[in-house]
Protein backbone atom coordinates (compact mmCIF):
# COMPACT_ATOMS: atom_id res chain seq x y z
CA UNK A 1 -43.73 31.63 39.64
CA UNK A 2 -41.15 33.95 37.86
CA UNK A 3 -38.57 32.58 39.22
CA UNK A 4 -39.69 28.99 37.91
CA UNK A 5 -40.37 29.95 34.65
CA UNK A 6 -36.75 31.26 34.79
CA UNK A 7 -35.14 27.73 35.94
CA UNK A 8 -37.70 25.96 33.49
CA UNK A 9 -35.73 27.97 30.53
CA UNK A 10 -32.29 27.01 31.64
CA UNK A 11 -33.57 23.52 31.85
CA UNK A 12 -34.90 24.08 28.51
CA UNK A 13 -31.97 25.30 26.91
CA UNK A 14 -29.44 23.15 28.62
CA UNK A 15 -31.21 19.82 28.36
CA UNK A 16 -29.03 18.17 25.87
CA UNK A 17 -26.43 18.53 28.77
CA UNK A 18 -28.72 17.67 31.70
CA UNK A 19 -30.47 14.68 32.64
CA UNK A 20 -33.86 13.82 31.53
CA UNK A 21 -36.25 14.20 34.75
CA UNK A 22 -35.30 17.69 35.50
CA UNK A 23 -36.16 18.81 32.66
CA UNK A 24 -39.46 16.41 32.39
CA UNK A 25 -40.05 18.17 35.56
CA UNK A 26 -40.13 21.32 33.91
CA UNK A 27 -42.31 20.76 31.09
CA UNK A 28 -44.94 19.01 33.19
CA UNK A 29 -44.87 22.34 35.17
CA UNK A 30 -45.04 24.62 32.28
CA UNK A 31 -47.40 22.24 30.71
CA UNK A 32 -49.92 22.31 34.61
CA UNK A 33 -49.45 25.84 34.28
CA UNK A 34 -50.41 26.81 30.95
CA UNK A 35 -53.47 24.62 31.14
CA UNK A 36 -54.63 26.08 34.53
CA UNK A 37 -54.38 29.74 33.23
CA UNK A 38 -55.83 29.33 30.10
CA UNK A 39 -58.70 28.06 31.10
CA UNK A 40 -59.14 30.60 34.11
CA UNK A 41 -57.93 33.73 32.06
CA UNK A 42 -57.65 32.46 28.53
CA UNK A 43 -54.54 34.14 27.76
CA UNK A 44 -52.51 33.75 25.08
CA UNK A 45 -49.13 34.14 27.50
CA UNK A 46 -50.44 31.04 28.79
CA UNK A 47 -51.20 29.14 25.98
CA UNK A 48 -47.65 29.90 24.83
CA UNK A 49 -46.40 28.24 28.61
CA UNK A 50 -48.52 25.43 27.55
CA UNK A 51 -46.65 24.79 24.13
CA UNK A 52 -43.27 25.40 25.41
CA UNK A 53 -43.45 22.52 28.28
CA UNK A 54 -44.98 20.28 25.24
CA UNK A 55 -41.44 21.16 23.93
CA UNK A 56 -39.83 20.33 26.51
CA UNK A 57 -41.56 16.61 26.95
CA UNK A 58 -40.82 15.76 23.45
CA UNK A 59 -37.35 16.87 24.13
CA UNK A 60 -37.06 14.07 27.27
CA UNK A 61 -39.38 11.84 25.43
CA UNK A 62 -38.31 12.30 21.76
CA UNK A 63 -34.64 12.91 22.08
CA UNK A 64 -35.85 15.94 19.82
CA UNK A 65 -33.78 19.40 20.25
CA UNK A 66 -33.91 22.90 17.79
CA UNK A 67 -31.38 25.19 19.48
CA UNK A 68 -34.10 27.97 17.82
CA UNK A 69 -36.80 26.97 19.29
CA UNK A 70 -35.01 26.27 22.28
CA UNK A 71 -34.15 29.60 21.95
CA UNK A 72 -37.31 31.05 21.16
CA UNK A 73 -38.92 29.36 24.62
CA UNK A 74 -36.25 30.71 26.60
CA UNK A 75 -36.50 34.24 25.01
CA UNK A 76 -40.20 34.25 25.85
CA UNK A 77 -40.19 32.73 29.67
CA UNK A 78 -37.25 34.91 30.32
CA UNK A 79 -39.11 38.15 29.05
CA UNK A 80 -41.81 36.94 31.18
CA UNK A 81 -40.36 35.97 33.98
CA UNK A 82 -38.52 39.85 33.79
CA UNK A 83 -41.37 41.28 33.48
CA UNK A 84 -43.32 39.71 36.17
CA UNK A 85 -40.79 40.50 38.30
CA UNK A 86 -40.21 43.96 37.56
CA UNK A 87 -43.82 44.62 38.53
CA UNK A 88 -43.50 43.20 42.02
């Protein structure tokens, strides 16, 4: 899943260059994701997944792009992803 989260935030922060259903593709991930771990674990990491692939549909859906919070999302699943990685 690290490794997803990691080409969900380059879709993120390249989708004004990309076309729309790859990026659709990773928000409805982020977005199946987030939902499935908050309710199993409720944590806030998770809830956080869920937001940023709401982003990321209003940015396909909308036309809608903030290069910060763009930014901020791919901070976050990046740190994530780096982290979940590092403890493998």
């Amino acid at each position: 899943m690290p490794v997803l989260d990691l080409i969900s935030a380059g879709l993120i922060l390249f989708s004004p260059l990309l076309p729309t259903e790859p990026v659709r593709i990773a928000g409805t991930y982020l977005i199946v994701k987030g939902l499935f771990f908050v309710l199993t674990s409720k944590d806030i990491a998770s809830a956080l997944d869920f937001l940023i692939g709401i982003y990321a549909i209003i940015i396909v859906f909308f036309h809608f792009y903030n290069i910060f919070i763009s930014l901020i999302a791919v901070i976050f699943l990046f740190q994530k992803s780096a982290f979940a990685i590092a403890a493998s």
